[in-house]
Protein backbone atom coordinates (compact mmCIF):
# COMPACT_ATOMS: atom_id res chain seq x y z
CA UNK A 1 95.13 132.00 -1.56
CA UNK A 2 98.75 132.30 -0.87
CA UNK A 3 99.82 135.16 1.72
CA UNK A 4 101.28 138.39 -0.37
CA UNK A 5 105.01 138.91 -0.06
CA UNK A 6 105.72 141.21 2.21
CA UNK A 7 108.10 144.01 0.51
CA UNK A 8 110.19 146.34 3.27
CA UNK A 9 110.63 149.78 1.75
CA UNK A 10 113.08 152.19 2.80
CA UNK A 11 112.77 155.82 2.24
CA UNK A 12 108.49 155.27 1.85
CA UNK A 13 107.42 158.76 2.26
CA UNK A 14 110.54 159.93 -0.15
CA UNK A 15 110.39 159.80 -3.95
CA UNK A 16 111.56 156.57 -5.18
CA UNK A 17 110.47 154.52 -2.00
CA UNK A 18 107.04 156.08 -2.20
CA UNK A 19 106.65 155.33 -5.91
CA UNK A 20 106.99 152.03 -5.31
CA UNK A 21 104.83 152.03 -2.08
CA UNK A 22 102.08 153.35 -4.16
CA UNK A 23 102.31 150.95 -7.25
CA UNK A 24 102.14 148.22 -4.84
CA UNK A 25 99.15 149.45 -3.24
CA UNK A 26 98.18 150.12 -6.56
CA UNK A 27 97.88 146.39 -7.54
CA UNK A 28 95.96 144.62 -4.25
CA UNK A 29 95.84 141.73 -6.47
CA UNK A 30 99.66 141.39 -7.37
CA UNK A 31 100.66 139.25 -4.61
CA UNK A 32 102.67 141.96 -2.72
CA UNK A 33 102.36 143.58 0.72
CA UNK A 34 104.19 146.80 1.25
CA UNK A 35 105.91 147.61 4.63
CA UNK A 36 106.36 151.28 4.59
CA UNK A 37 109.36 152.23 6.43
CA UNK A 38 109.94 155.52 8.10
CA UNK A 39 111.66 157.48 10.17
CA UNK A 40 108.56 159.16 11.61
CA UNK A 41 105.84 156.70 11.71
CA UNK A 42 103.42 159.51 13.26
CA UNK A 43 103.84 162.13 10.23
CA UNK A 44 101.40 163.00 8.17
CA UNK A 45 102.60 161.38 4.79
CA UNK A 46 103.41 158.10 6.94
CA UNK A 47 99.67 158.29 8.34
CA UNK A 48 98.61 158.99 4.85
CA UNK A 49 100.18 155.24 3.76
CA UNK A 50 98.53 153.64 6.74
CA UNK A 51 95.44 154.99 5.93
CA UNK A 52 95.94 153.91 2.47
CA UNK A 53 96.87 150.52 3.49
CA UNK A 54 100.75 149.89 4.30
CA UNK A 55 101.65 148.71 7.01
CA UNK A 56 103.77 151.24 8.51
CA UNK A 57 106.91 150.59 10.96
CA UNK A 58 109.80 152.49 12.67
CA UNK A 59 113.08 152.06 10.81
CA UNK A 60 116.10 154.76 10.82
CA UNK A 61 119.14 153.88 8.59
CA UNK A 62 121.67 154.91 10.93
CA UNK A 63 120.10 152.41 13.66
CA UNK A 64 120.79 149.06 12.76
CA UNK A 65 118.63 147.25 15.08
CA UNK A 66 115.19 149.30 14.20
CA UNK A 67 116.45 147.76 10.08
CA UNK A 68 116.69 144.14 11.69
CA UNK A 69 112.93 144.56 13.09
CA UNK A 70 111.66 146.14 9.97
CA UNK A 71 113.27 143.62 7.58
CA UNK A 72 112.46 140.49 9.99
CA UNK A 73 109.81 138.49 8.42
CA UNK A 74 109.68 140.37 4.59
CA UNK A 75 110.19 138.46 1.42
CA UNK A 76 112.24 141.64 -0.39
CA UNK A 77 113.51 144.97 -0.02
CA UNK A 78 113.53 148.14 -1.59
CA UNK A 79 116.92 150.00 -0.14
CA UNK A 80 117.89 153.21 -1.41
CA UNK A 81 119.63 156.38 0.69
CA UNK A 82 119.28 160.11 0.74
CA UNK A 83 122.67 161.87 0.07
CA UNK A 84 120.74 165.53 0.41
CA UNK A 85 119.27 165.12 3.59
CA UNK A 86 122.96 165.28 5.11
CA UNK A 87 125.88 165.79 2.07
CA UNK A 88 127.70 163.32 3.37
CA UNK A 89 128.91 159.54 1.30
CA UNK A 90 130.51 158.27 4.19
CA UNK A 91 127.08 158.09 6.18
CA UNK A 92 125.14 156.90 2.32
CA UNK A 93 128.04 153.83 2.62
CA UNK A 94 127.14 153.52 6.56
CA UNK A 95 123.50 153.02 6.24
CA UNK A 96 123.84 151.13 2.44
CA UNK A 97 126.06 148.12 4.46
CA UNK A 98 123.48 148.10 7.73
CA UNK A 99 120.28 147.44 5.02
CA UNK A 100 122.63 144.79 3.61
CA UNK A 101 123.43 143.38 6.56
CA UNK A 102 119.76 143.02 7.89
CA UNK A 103 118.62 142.06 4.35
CA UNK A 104 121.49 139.08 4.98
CA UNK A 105 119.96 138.57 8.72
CA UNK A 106 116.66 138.53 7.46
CA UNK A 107 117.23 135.87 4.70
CA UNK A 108 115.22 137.69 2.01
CA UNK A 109 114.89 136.37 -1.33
CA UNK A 110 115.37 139.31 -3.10
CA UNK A 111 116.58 142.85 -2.21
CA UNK A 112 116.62 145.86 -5.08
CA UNK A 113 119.50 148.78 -4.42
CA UNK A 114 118.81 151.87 -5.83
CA UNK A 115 122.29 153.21 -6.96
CA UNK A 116 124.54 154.72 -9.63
CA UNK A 117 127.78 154.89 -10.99
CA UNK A 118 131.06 155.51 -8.61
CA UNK A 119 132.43 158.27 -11.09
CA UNK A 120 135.76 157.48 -10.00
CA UNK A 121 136.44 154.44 -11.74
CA UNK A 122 135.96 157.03 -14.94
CA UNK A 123 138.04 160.30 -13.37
CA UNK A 124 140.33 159.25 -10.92
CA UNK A 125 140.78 161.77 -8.34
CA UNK A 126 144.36 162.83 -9.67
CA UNK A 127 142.13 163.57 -12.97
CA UNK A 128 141.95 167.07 -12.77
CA UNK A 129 139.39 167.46 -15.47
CA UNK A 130 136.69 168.33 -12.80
CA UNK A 131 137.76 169.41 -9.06
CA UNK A 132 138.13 166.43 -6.30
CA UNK A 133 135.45 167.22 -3.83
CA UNK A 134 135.22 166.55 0.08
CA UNK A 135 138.91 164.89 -0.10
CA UNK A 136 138.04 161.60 -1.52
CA UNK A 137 135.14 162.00 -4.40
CA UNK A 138 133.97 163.38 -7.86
CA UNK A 139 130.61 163.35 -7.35
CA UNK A 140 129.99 162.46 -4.19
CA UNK A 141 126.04 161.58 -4.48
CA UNK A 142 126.96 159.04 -7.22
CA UNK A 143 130.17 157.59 -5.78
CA UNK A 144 128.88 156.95 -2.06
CA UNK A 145 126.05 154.73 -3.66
CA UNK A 146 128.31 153.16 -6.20
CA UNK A 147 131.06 152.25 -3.50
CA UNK A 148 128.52 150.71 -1.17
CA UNK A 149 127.09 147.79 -3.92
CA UNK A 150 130.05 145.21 -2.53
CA UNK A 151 128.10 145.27 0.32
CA UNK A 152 124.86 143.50 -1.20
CA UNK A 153 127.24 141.26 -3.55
CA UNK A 154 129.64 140.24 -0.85
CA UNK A 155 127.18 138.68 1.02
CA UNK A 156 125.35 136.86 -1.70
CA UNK A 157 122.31 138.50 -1.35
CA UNK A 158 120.02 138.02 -4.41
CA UNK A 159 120.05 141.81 -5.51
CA UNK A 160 118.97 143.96 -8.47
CA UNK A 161 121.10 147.19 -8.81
CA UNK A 162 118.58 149.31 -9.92
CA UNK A 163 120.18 152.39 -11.60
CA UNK A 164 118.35 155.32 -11.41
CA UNK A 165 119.32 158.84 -13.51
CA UNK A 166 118.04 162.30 -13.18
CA UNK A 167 114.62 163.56 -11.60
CA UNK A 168 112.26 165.20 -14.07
CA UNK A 169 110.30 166.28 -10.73
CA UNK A 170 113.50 168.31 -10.06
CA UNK A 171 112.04 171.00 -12.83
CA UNK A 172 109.59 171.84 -10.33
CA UNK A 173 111.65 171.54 -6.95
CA UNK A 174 114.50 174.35 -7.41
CA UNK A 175 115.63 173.74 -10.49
CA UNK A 176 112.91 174.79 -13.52
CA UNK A 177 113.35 177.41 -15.46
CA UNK A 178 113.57 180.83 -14.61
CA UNK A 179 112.99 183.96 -16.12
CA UNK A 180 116.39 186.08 -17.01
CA UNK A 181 117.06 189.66 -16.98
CA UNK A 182 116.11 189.65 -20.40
CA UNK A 183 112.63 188.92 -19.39
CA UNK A 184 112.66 184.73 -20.86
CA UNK A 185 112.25 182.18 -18.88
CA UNK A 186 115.20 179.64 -19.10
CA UNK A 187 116.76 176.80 -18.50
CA UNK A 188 119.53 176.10 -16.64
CA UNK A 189 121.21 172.79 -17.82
CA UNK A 190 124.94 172.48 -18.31
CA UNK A 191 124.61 169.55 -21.14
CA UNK A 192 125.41 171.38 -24.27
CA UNK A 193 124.15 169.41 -27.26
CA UNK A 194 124.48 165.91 -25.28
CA UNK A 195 121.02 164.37 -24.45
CA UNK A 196 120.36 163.82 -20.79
CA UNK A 197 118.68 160.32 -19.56
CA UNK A 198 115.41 161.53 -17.53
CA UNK A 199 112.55 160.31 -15.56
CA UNK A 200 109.76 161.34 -13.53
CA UNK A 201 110.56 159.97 -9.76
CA UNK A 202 107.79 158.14 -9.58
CA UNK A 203 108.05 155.68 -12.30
CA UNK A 204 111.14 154.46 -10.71
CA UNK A 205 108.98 152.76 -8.18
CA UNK A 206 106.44 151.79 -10.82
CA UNK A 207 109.91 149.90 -12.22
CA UNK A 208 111.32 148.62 -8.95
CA UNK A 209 107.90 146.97 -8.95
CA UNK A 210 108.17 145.79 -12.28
CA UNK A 211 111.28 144.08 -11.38
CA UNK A 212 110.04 142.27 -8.05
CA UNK A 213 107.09 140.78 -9.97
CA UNK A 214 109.33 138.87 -12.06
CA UNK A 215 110.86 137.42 -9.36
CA UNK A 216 114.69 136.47 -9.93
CA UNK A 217 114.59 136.79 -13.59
CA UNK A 218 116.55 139.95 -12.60
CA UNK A 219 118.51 138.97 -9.64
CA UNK A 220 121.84 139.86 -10.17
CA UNK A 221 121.27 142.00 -12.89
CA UNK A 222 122.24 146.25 -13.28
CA UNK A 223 119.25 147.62 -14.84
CA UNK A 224 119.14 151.17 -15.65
CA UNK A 225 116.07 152.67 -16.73
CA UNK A 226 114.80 156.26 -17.67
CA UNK A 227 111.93 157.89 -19.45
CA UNK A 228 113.41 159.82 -22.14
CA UNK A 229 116.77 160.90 -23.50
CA UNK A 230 116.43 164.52 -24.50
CA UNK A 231 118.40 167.76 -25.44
CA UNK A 232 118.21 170.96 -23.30
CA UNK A 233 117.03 171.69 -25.83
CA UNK A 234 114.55 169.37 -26.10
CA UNK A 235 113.13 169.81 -22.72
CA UNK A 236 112.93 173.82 -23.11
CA UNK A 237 110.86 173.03 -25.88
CA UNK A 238 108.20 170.87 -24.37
CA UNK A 239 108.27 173.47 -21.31
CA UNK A 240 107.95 176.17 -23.75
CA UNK A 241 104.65 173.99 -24.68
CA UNK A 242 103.11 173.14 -21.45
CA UNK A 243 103.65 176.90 -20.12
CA UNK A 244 102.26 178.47 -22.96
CA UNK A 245 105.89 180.82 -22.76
CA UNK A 246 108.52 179.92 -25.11
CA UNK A 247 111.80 178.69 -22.83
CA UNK A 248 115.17 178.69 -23.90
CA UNK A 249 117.98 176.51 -23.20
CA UNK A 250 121.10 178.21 -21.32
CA UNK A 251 124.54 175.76 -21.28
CA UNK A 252 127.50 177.19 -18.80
CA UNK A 253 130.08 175.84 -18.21
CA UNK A 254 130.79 173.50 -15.82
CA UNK A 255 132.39 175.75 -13.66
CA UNK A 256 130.21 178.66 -13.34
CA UNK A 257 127.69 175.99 -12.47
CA UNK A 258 129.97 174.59 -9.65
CA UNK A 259 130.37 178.41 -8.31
CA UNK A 260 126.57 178.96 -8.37
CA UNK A 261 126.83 178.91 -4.59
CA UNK A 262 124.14 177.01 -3.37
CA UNK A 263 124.49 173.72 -1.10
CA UNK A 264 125.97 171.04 -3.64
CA UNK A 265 126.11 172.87 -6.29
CA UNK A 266 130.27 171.94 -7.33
CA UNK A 267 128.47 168.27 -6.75
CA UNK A 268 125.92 168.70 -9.46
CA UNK A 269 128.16 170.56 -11.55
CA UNK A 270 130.91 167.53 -11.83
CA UNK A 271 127.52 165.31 -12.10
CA UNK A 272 127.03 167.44 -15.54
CA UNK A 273 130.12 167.33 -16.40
CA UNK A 274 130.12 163.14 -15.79
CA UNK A 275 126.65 163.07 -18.23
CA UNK A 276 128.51 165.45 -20.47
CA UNK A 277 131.78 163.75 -20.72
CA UNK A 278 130.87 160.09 -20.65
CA UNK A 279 127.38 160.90 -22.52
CA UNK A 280 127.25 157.76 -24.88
CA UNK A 281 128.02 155.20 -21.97
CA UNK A 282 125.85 156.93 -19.30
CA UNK A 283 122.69 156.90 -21.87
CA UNK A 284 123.22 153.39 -22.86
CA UNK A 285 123.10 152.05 -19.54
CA UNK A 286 119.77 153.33 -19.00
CA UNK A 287 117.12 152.27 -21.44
CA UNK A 288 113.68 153.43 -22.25
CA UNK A 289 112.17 150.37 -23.92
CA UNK A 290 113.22 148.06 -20.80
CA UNK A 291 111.77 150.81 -18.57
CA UNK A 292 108.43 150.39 -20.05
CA UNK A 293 108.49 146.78 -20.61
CA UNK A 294 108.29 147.20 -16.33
CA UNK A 295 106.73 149.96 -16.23
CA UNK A 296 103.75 150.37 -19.04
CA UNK A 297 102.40 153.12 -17.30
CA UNK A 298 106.09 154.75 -17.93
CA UNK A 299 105.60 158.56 -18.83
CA UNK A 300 107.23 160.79 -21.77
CA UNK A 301 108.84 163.84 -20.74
CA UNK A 302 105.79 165.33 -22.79
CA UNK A 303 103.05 163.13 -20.41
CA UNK A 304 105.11 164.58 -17.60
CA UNK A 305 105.51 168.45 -18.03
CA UNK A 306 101.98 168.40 -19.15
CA UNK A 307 100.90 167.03 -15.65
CA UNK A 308 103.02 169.25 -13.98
CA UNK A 309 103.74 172.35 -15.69
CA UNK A 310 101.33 174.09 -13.00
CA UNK A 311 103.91 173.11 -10.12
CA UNK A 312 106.80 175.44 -11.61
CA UNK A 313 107.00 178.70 -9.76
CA UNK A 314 107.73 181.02 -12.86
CA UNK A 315 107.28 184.64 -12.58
């Protein structure tokens, strides 16, 4: 029997690089190896992979050298960054090029890069439809990623550009509905009528997966995938359901949303406004049907909320 193919994956004990850990671990008869990467090889989650069967290694993005080791040896890579951990694109672009860099050292035969649109190329900066944020950016968590893909394709490396869209899991980390002064719970989504392109986090590994099993049908390829497309609406409703509480949808505007006050908030607020305003080309980038045809375990928004309607803190 031919050795498995060793896959590197950055970001393993975070939400996308752990989905993907876990759906190769999943499949011990795939023909895959997963090399957990981490920051903290002695945590608890990273012990909890070990113990589960990665192979877990040392890697931080902003030390090139540590990326070298961990890449040395692997037949692909899963590379994605984590704008919240610090706000900042400049250091997103800094640790994107060093994983392309090592992934070109490392001769692998196929790296995935889990990024998104640079909004820019839609609102200039001297567009002053939604403010220009930390000098140089719209939405800074989209356009650090979507700046940093030359890096991959100027060095030939055989990359998919995986493009992910909003967290469903982010309903029950900060951001699920509430309950108002007039005693209803609602939620908080600055979409209007326009449908928003969803997905529970961990089906985007379940998909990255997808992808390196077919080998390099899809090398070279942008491939944007998502769950559902729904309403505010749509997704009070199906809360509403799960919670047994009927939830209603609340719209501001963009920029009350921006002056909610909490850490990134004007970020996600022009990221609304970038859904909102370039709705039809955002949602057909990012399709359901060629989700599942990766992922068949892909979940409904329905599927979802129902597994994890008891997570949301509602009082």
């Amino acid at each position: 029997m031919a050795e498995p193919k060793v896959i590197a994956v950055a970001g393993a004990t975070g939400t996308q690089g752990g989905g993907l850990v876990q759906a190769i671990l999943d499949d011990p008869e795939g023909g895959f190896a997963v090399r957990a990467l981490t920051r903290d090889p002695d945590s608890a989650a990273a012990r909890a992979l070990a113990d589960a069967g990665a192979e877990v290694v040392r890697a931080d993005l902003d030390d090139a050298a540590s990326v070298e080791a961990a890449f040395a040896g692997a037949h692909g890579a899963f590379c994605v960054t984590f704008f919240w951990a610090h706000f900042s694109a400049e250091r997103e672009m800094a640790q994107a090029e060093t994983m392309a860099e090592a992934a070109r050292k490392a001769g692998l035969s196929h790296v995935i890069w889990s990024t998104l649109e640079d909004t820019r190329r839609s609102v200039p900066l001297d567009d002053d439809r939604m403010p220009t944020l930390h000098g140089e950016y719209k939405v800074p968590h989209f356009d650090g990623k979507g700046a940093s893909d030359h890096f991959f394709a100027d060095r030939g490396l055989p990359t998919t550009y995986l493009l992910t869209t909003y967290y469903w899991d982010n309903l029950v980390h900060g951001m699920g509905p509430e309950r108002g002064e007039d005693g209803r719970l609602a939620l908080v989504l600055p979409m209007g009528d326009k449908k928003l392109p969803g997905i529970a986090a961990a089906d985007i590994g379940r998909c990255a997966y997808g992808v390196f099993r077919r080998g390099d049908e899809l090398v070279g390829e942008r491939v944007g995938i998502a769950g559902g497309h729904l309403s505010g609406a749509e997704m009070a409703a199906a809360l509403g359901r799960a919670l047994g509480e009927e939830v209603v949808h609340v719209s501001p505007s963009f920029d009350a949303y921006r002056g909610l006050g909490f850490p990134g908030a004007d970020d996600l607020g022009n990221m609304f406004q970038f859904y909102y305003d370039f709705n039809d080309d955002f949602r057909a980038s990012r399709s359901v049907e060629g989700a599942r045809a990766l992922n068949p375990r892909l979940q409904s928004f329905d599927t979802w909320v129902a597994a994890n309607a008891a997570g949301m803190k509602v009082d």
